[in-house]
Each structure stands twice: as structure tokens, then as C-alpha cells.
N, C-alpha and C. Protein backbone atom coordinates (compact mmCIF):
# COMPACT_ATOMS: atom_id res chain seq x y z
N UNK A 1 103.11 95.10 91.50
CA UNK A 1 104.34 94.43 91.91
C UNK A 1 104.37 94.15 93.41
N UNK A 2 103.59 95.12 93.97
CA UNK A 2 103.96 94.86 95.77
C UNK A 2 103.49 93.33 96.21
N UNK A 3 102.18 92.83 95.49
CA UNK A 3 101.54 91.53 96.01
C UNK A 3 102.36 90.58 95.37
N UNK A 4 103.27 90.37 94.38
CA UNK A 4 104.30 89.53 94.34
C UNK A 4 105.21 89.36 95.50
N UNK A 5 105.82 90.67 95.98
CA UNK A 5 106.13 90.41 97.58
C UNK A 5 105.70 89.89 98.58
N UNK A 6 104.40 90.35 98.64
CA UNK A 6 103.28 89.88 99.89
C UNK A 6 103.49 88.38 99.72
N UNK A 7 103.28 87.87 98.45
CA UNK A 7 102.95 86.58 98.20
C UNK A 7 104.39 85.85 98.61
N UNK A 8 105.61 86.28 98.55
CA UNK A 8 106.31 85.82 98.53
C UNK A 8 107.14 85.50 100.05
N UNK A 9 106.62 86.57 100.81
CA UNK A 9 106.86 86.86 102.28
C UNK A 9 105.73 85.93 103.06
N UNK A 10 104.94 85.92 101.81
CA UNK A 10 103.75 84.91 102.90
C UNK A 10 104.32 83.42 102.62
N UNK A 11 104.43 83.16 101.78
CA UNK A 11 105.19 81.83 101.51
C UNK A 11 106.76 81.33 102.49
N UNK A 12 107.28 82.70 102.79
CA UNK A 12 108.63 82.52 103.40
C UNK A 12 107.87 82.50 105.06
N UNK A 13 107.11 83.12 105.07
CA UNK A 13 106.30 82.99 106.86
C UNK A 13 106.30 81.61 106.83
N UNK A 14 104.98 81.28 106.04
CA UNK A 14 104.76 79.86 106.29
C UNK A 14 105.90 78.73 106.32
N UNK A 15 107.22 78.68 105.76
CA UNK A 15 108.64 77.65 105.62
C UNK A 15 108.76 78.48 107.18
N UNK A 16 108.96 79.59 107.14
CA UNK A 16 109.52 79.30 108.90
C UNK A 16 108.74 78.92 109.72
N UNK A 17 107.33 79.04 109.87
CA UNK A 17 107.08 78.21 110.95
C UNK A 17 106.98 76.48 110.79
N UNK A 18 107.09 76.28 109.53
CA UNK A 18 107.27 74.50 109.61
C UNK A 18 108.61 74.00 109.49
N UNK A 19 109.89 74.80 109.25
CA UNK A 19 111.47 74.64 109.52
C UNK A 19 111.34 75.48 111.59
N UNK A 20 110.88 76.27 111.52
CA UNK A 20 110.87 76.28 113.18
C UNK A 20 110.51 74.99 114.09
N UNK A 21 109.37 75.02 113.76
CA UNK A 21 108.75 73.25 114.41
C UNK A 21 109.98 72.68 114.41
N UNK A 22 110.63 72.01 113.54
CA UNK A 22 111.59 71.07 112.99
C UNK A 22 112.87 71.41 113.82
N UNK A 23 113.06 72.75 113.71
CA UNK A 23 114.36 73.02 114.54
C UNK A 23 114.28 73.28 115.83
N UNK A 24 113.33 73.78 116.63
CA UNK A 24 113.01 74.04 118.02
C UNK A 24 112.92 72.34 118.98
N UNK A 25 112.47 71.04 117.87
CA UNK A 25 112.64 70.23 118.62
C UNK A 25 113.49 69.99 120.22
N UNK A 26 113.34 69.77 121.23
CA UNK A 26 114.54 69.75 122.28
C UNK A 26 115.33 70.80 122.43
N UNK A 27 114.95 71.83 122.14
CA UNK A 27 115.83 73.17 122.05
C UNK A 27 114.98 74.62 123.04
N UNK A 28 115.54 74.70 123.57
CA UNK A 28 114.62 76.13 124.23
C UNK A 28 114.27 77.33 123.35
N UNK A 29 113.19 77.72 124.05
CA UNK A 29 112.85 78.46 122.42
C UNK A 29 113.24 80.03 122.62
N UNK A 30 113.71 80.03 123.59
CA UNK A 30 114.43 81.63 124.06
C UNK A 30 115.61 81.89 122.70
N UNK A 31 116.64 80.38 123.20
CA UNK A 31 117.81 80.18 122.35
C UNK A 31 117.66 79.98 120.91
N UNK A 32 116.32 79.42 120.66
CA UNK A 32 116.26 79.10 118.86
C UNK A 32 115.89 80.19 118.95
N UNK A 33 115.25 81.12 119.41
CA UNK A 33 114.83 82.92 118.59
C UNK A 33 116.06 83.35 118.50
N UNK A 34 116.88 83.43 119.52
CA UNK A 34 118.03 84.09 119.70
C UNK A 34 119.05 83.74 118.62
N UNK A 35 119.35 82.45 118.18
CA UNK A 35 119.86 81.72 116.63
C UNK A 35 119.27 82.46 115.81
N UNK A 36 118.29 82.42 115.68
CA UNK A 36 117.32 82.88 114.45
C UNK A 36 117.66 84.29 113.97
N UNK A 37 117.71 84.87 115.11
CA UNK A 37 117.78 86.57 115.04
C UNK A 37 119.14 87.21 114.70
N UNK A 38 120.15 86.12 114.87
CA UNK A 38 121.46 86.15 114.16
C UNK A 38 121.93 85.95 112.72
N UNK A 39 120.99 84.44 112.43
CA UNK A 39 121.07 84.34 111.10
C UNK A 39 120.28 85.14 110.28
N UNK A 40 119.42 86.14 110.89
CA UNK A 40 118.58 87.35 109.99
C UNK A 40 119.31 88.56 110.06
N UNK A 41 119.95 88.85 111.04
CA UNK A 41 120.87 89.84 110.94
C UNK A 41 122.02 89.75 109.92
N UNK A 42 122.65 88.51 110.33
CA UNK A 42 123.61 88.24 109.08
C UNK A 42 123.08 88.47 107.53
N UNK A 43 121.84 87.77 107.19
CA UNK A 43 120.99 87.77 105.99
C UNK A 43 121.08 89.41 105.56
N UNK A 44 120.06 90.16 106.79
CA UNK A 44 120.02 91.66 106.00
C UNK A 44 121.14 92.47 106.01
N UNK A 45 122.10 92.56 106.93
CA UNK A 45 123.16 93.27 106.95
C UNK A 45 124.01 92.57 105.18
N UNK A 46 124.11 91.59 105.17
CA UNK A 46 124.75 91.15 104.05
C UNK A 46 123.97 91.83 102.87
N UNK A 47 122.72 91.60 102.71
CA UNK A 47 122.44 92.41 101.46
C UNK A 47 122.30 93.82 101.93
N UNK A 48 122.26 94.20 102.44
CA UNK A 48 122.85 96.23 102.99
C UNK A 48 124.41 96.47 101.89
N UNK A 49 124.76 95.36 102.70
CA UNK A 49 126.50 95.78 102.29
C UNK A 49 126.46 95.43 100.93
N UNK A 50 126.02 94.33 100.60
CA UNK A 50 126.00 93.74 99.23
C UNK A 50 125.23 95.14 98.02
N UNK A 51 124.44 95.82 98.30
CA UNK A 51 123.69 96.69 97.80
C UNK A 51 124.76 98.09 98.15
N UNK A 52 125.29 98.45 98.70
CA UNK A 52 125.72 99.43 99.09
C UNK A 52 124.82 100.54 99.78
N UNK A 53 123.77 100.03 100.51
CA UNK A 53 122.74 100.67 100.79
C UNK A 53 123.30 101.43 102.69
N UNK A 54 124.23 100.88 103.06
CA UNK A 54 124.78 101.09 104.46
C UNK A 54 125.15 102.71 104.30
N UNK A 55 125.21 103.41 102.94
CA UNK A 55 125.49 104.87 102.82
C UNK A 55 124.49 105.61 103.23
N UNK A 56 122.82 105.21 103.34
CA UNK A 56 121.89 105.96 103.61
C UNK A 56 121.89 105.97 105.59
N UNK A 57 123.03 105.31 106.06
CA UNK A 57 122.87 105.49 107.49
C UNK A 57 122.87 106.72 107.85
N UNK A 58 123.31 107.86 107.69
CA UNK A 58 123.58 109.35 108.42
C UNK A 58 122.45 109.81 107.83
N UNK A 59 121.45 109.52 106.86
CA UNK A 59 120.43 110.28 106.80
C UNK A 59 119.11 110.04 107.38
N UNK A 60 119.20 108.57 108.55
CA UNK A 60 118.26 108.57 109.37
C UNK A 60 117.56 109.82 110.80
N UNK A 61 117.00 110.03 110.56
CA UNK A 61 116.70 111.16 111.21
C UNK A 61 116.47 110.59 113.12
N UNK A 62 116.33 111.42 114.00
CA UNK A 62 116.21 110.64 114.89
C UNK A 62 115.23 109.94 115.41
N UNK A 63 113.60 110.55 114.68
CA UNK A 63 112.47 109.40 114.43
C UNK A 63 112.54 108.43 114.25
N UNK A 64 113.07 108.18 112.70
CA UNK A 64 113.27 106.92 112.02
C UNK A 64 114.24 105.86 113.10
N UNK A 65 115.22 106.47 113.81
CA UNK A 65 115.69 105.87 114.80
C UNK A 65 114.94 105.28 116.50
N UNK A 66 114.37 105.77 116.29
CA UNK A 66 113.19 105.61 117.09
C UNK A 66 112.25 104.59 117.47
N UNK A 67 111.62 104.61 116.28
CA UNK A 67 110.66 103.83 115.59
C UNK A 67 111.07 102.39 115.02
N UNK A 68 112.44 102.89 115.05
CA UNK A 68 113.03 101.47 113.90
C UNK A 68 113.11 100.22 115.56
N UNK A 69 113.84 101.10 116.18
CA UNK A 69 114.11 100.64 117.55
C UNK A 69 112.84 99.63 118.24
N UNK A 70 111.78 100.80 118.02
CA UNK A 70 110.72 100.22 118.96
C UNK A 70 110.29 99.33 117.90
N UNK A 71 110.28 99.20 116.67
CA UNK A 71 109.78 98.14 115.41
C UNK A 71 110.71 96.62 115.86
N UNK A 72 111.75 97.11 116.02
CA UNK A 72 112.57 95.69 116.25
C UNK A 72 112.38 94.90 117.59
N UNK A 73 112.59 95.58 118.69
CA UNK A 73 111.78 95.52 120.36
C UNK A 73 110.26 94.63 119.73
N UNK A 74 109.39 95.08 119.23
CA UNK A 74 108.09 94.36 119.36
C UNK A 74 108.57 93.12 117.91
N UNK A 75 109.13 92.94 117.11
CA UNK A 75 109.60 92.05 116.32
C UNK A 75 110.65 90.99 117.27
N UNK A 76 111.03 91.51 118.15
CA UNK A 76 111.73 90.38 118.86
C UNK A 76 111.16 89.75 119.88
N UNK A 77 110.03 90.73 120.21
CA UNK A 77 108.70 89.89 121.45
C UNK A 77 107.57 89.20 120.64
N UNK A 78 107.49 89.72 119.69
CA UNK A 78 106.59 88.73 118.53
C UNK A 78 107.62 87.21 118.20
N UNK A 79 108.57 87.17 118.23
CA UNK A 79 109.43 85.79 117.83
C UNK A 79 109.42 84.92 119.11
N UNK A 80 109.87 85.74 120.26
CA UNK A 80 109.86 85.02 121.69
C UNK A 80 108.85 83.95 121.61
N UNK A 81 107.44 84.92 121.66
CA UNK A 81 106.28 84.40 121.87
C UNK A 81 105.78 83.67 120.97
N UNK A 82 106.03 83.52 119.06
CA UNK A 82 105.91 82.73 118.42
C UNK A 82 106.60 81.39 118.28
N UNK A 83 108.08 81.45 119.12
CA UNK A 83 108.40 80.34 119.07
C UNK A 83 108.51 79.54 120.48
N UNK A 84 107.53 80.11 121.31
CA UNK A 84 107.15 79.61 122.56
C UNK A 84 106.21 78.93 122.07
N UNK A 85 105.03 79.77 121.71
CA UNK A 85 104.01 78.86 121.12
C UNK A 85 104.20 77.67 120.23
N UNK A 86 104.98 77.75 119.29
CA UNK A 86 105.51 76.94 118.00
C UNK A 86 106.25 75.41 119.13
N UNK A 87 106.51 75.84 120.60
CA UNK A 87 107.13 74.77 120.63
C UNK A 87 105.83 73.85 122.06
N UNK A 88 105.23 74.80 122.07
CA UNK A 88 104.35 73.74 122.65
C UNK A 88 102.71 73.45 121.73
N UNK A 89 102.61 74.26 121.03
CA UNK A 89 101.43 73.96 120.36
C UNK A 89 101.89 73.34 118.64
N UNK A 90 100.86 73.00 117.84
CA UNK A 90 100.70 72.77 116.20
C UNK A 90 100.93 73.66 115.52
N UNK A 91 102.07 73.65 114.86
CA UNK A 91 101.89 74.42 113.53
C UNK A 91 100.76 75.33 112.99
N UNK A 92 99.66 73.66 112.71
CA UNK A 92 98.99 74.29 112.02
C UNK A 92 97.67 75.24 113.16
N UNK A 93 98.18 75.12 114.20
CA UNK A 93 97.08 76.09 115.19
C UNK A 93 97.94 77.35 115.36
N UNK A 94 98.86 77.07 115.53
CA UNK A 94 99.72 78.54 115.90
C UNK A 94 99.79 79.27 114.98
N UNK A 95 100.74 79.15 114.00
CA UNK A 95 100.75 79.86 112.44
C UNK A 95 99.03 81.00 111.99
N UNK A 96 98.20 80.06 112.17
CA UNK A 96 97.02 80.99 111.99
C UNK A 96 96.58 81.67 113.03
N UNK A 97 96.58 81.32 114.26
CA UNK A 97 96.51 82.28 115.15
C UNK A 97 97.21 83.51 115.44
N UNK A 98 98.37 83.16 114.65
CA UNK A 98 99.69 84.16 114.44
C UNK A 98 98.89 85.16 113.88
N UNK A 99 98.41 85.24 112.92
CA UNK A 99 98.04 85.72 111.56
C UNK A 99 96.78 86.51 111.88
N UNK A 100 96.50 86.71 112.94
CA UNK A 100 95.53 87.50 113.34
C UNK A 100 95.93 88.96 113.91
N UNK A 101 97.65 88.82 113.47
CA UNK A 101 98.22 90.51 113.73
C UNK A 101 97.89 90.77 112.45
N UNK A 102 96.97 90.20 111.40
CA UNK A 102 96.94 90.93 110.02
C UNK A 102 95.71 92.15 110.53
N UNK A 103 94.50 91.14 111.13
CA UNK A 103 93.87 92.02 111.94
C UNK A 103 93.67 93.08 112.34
N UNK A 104 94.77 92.69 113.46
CA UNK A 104 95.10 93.94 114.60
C UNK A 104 95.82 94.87 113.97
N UNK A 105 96.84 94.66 112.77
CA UNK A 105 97.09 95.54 112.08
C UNK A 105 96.28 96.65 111.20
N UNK A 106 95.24 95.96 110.72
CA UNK A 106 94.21 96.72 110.03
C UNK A 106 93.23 97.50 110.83
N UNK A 107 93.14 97.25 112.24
CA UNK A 107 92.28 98.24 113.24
C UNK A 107 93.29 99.19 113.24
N UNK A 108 94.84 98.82 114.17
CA UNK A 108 95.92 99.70 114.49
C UNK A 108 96.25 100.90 113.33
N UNK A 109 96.30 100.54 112.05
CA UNK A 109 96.20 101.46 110.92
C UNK A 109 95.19 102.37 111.17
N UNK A 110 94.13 101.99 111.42
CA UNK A 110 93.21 103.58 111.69
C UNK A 110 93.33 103.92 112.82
N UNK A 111 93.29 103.70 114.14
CA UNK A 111 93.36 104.41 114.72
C UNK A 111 94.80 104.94 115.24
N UNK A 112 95.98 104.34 114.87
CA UNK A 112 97.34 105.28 115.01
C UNK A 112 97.35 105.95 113.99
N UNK A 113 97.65 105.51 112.52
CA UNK A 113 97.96 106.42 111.31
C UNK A 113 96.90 106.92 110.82
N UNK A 114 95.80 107.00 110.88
CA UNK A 114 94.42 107.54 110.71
C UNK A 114 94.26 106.98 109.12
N UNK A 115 94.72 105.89 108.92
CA UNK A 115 93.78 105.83 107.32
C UNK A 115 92.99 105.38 107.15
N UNK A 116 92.21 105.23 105.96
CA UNK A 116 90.75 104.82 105.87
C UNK A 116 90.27 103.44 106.08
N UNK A 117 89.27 103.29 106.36
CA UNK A 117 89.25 101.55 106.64
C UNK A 117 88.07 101.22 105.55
N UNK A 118 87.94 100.38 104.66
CA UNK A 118 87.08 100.24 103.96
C UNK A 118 86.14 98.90 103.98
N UNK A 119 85.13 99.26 103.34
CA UNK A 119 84.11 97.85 103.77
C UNK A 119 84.82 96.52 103.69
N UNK A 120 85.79 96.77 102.32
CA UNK A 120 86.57 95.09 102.49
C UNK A 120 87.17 94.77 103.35
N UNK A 121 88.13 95.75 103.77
CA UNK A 121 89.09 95.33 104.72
C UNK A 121 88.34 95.47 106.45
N UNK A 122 87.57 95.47 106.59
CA UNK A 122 86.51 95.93 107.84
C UNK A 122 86.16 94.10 107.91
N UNK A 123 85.86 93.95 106.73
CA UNK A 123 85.03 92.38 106.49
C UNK A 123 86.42 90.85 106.58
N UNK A 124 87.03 92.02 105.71
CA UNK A 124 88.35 90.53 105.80
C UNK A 124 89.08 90.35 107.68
N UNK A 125 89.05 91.85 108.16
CA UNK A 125 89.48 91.28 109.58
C UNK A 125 88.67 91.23 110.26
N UNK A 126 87.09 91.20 110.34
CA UNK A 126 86.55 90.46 111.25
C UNK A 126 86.44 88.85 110.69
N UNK A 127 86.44 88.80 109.38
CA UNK A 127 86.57 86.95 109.00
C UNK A 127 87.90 86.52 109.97
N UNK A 128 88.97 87.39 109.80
CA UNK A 128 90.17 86.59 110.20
C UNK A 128 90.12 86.01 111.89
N UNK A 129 89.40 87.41 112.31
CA UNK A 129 88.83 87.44 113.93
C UNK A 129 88.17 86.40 114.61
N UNK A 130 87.15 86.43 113.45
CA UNK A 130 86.13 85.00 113.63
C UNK A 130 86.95 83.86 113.83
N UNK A 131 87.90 83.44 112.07
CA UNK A 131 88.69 82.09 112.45
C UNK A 131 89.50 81.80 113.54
N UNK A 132 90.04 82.99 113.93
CA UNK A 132 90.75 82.62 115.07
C UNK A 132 90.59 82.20 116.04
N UNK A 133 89.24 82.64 116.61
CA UNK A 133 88.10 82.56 117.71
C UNK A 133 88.16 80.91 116.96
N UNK A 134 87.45 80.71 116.23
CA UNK A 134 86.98 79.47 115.57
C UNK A 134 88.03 78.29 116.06
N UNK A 135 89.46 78.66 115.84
CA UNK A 135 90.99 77.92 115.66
C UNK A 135 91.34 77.28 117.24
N UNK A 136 90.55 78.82 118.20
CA UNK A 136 91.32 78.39 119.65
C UNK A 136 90.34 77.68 120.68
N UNK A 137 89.04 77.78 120.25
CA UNK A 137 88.11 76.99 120.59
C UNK A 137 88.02 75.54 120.56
């Protein structure tokens, strides 16, 4: 069931960066993140409340508070900088160059959380490494 998600989050990546293009036209891209990051707040807070899920707030510990913090901090410097790029470069160059935090994610997994790295996934992010190299050249 999880790669129905994946698949589905990858599909919703890709509509935002070609509805970003579209909307960043003539627009500073400080201010379209800053839009953006409102209408996603609105989005998840609404299904929180909609779910009744806003009850698990007092059982965040002060890690999880932490972490969530510094998760959102680098999610809001990842948008800056994606829709900086998005407004002076291509779609189709940026978007995949984007996509090379799949990468850096798969090194960062072993050496912060220590898990295993296996021949596939060793092979799929140096392919991704390569294209990218390949993309900015």
C-alpha cells in the first residue's frame, strides 16, 4: 500500500512544479512560497480537524517537537530555493535536479539513522547522481 502513496505524491510533486511555473509568472518567488505555504497549512490543518487527529497534540514529546520544527525550517528552505529556481530556470531542468534529494536522502539514511544501504539502492542513487550531473551540464 505505501507505493500507492509514493506514486501518488510523486504525481502531486510533479502538478506542482508545472502549476508553480504557471503561477510564479511575474510574481516574486519569496511571495508565491509564502502563498503556497498558507494554502498547505490550510489543506493539512483542515484534514487534522476534519479527522479529529488535533487530540494527539499533548502527546508530542519534546523531540518530536524538535525535529518537526527543524523538518519544517529545511521544508521551507527547500520551497524558497525550489521556487527560485522554478522561476528562473525549466521545469523540466529543475524538477529533476530537484529530485536528487532522493539521493542525498538515501546516503543521509545511513549515515544519520544508520540503516542498511543495499546494492539497489547504492545503484539507483548513483544513477540519479549521474543524471543530474548529466541534466546541469
Amino acid at each position: 500500500m505505501w507505493w500507492i502513496y509514493a506514486l501518488l505524491s510523486a504525481l502531486f510533486a510533479s502538478l506542482t512544479a508545472i502549476f508553480a511555473k504557471i503561477g510564479i509568472t511575474g510574481v516574486n518567488s519569496n511571495l508565491a512560497t509564502a502563498i503556497r505555504a498558507i494554502i498547505i497549512l490550510l489543506v493539512a490543518w483542515g484534514i487534522v480537524l476534519a479527522r479529529g487527529e488535533e487530540k494527539g497534540l499533548p502527546a508530542l514529546s519534546k523531540q518530536n517537537w524538535i525535529f518537526l520544527i527543524i523538518s519544517g525550517v529545511a521544508t521551507g528552505l527547500s520551497w524558497v530555493f525550489y521556487f527560485k529556481a522554478l522561476q528562473v530556470g525549466k521545469v523540466s531542468q529543475v524538477a529533476p535536479v530537484d529530485k536528487l534529494s532522493v539521493a542525498l536522502t538515501i546516503v543521509l539514511s545511513v549515515v544519520i539513522l544508520g540503516e542498511a544501504l543495499s546494492l539497489k539502492a547504492a545503484i539507483g542513487a548513483l544513477l540519479i547522481i549521474a543524471g543530474t550531473i548529466v541534466l546541469i551540464l
